[in-house]
N, C-alpha and C. Protein backbone atom coordinates (compact mmCIF):
# COMPACT_ATOMS: atom_id res chain seq x y z
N UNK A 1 -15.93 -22.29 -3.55
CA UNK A 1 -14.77 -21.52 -3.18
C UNK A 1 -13.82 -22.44 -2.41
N UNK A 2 -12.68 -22.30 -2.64
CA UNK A 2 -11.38 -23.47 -2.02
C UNK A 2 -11.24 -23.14 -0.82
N UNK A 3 -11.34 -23.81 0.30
CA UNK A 3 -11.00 -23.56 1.42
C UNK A 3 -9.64 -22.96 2.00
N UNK A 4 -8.84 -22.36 2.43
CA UNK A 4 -8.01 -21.85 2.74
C UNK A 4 -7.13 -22.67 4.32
N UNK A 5 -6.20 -23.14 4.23
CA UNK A 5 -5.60 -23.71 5.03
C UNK A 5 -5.00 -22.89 6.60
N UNK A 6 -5.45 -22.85 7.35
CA UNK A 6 -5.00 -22.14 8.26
C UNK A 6 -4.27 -22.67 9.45
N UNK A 7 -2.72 -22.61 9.62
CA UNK A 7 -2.17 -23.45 10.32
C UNK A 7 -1.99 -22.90 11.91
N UNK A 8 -2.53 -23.72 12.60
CA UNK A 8 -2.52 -23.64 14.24
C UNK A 8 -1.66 -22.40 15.10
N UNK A 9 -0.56 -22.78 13.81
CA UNK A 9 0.53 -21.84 14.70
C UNK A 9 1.09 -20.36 14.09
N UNK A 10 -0.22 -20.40 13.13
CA UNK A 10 -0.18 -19.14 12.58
C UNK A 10 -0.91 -18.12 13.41
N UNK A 11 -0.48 -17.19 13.71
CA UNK A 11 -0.85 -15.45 14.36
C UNK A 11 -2.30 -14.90 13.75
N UNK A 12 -3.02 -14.71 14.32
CA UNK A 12 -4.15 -13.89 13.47
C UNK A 12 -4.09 -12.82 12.58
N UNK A 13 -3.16 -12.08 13.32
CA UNK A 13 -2.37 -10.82 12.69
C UNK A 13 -1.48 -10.98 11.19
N UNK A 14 -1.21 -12.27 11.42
CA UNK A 14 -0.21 -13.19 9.90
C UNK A 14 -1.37 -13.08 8.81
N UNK A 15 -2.18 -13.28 9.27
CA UNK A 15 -3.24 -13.61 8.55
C UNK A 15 -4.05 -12.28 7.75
N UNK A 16 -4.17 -11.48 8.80
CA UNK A 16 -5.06 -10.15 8.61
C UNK A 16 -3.74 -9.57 7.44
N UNK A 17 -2.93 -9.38 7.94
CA UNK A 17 -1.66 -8.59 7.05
C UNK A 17 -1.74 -9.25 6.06
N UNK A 18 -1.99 -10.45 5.80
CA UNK A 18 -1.67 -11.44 4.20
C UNK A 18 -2.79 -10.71 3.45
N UNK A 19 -3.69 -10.67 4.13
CA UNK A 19 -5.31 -10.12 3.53
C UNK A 19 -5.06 -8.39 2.78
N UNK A 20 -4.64 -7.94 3.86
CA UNK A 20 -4.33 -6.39 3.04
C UNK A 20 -3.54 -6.62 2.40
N UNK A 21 -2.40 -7.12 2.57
CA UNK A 21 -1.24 -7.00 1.12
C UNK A 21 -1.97 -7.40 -0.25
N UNK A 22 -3.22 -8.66 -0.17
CA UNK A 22 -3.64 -9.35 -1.29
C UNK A 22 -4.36 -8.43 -1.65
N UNK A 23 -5.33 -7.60 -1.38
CA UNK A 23 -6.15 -6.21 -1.21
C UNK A 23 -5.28 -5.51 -2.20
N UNK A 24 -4.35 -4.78 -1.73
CA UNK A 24 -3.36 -4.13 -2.17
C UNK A 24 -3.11 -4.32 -3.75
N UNK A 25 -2.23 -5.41 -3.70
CA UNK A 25 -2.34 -6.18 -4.89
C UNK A 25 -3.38 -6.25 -5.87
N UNK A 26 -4.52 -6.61 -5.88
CA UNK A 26 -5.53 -6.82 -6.16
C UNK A 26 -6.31 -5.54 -7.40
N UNK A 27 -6.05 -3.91 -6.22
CA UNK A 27 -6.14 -3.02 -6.38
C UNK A 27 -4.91 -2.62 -7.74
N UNK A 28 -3.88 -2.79 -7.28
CA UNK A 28 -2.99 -2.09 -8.33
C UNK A 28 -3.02 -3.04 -9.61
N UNK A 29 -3.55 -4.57 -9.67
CA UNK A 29 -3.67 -5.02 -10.68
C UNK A 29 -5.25 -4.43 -11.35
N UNK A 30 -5.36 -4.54 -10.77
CA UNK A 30 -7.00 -3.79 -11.25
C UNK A 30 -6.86 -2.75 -12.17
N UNK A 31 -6.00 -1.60 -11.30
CA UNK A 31 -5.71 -0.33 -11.85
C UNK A 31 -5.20 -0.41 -13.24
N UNK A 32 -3.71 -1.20 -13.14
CA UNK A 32 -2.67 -1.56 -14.34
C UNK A 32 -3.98 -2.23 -15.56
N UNK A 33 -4.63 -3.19 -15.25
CA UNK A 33 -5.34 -3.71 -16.43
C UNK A 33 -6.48 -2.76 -16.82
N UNK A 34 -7.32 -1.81 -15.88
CA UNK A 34 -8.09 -0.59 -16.64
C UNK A 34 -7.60 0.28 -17.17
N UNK A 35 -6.46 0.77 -17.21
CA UNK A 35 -4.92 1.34 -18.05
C UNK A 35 -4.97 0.90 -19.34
N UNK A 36 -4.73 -0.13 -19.41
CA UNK A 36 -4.63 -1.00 -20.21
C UNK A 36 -5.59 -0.59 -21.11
N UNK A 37 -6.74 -1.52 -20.79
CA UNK A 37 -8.09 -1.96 -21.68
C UNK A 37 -8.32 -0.21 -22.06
N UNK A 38 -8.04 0.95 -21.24
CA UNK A 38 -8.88 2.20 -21.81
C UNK A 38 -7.88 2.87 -22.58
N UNK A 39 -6.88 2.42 -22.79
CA UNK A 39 -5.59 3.12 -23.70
C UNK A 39 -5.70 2.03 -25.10
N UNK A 40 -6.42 0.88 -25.03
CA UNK A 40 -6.94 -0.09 -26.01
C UNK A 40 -8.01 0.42 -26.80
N UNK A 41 -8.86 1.79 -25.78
CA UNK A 41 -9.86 1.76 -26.61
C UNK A 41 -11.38 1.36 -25.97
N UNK A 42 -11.00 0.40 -25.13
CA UNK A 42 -11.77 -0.10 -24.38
C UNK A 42 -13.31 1.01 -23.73
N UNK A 43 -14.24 0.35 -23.97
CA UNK A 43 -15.34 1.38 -23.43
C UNK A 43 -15.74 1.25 -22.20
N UNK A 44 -16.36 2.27 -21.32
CA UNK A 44 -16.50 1.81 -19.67
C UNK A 44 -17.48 0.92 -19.58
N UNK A 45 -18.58 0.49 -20.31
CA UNK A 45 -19.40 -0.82 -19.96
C UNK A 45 -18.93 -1.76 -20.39
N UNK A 46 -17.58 -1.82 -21.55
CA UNK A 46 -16.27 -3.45 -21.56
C UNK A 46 -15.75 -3.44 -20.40
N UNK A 47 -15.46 -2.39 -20.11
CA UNK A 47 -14.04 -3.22 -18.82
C UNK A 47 -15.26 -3.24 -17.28
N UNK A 48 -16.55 -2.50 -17.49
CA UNK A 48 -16.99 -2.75 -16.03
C UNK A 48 -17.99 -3.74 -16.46
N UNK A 49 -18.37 -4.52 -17.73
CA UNK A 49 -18.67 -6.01 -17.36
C UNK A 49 -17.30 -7.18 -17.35
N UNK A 50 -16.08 -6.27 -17.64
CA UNK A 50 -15.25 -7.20 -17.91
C UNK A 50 -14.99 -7.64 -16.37
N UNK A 51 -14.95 -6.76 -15.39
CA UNK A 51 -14.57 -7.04 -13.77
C UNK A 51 -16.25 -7.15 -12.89
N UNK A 52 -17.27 -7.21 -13.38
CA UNK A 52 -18.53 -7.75 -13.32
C UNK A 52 -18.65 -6.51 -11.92
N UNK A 53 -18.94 -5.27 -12.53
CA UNK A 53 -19.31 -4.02 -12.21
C UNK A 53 -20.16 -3.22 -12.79
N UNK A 54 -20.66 -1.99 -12.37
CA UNK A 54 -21.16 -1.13 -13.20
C UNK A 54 -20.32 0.03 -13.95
N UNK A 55 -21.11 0.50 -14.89
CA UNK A 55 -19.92 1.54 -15.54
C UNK A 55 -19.58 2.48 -14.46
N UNK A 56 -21.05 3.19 -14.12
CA UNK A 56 -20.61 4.36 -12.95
C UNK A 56 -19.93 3.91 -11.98
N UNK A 57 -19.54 2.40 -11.16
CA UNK A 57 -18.40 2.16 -10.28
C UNK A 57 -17.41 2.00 -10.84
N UNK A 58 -16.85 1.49 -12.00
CA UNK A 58 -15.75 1.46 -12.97
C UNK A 58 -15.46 3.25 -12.61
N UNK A 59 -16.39 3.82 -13.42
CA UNK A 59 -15.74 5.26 -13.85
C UNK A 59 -15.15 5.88 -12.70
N UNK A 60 -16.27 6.08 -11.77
CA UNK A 60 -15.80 6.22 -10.58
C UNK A 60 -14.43 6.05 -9.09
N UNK A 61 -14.27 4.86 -9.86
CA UNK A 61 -13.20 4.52 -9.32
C UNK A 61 -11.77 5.02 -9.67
N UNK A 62 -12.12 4.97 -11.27
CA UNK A 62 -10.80 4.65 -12.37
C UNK A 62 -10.31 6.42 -12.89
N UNK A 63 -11.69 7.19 -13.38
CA UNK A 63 -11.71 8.55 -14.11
C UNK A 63 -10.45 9.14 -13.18
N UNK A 64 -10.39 9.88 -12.62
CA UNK A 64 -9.68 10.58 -11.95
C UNK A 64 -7.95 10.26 -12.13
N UNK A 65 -7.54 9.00 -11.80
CA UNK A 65 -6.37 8.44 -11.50
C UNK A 65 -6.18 8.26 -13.39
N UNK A 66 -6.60 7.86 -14.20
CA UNK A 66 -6.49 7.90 -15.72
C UNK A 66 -6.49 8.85 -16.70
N UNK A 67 -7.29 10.22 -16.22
CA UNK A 67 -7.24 11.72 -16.46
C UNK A 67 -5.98 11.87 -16.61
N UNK A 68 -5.51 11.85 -15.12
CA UNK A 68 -4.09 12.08 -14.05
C UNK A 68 -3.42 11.56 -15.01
N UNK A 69 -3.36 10.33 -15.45
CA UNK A 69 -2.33 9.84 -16.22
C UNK A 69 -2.05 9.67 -17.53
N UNK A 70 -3.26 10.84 -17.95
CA UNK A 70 -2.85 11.02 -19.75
C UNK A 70 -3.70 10.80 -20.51
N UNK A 71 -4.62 9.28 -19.97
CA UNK A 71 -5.26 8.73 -20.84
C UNK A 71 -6.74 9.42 -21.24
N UNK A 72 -6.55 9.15 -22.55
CA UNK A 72 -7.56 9.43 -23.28
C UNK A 72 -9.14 9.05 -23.11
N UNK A 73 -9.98 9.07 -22.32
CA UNK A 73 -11.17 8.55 -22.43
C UNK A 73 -12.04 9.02 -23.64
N UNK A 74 -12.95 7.60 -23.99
CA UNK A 74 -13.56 7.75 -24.69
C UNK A 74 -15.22 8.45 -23.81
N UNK A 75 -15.47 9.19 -24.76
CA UNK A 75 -17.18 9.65 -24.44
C UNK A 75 -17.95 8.76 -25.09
N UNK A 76 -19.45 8.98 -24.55
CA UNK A 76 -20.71 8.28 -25.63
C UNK A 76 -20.87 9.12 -26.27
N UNK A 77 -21.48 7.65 -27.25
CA UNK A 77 -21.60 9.02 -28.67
C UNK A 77 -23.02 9.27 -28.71
């Protein structure tokens, strides 16, 4: 893992805030690309080995907010 540069005269608080915004981020890219992959077709054990998860934390996370937004889930067959 790359070490991260932390300059002397940086605030701790600079730091903590950089962390949630990247969090943040992180999250809504997450979201946007399981959108994605399950409007593709995509099945919940593709996209939750695709982000090296389980299906039930994939589903869990994702079902609700993707319902909400139209998309089609696939069932097992």
């Amino acid at each position: 893992m790359p070490e991260v540069e932390n300059s002397a005269s940086q605030e701790p608080g600079d730091g903590l805030a950089a962390v949630v915004a990247l969090r943040r981020l992180a999250d809504q890219l997450e979201d946007a690309a399981v959108e994605q992959a399950m409007r593709a077709g995509w099945s919940w054990p593709q996209v939750a080995e695709a982000l090296g998860v389980t299906r039930q934390a994939v589903h869990k996370k994702h079902a609700k907010r993707l319902i909400a937004a139209g998309v089609t889930l696939r069932r097992r067959q």
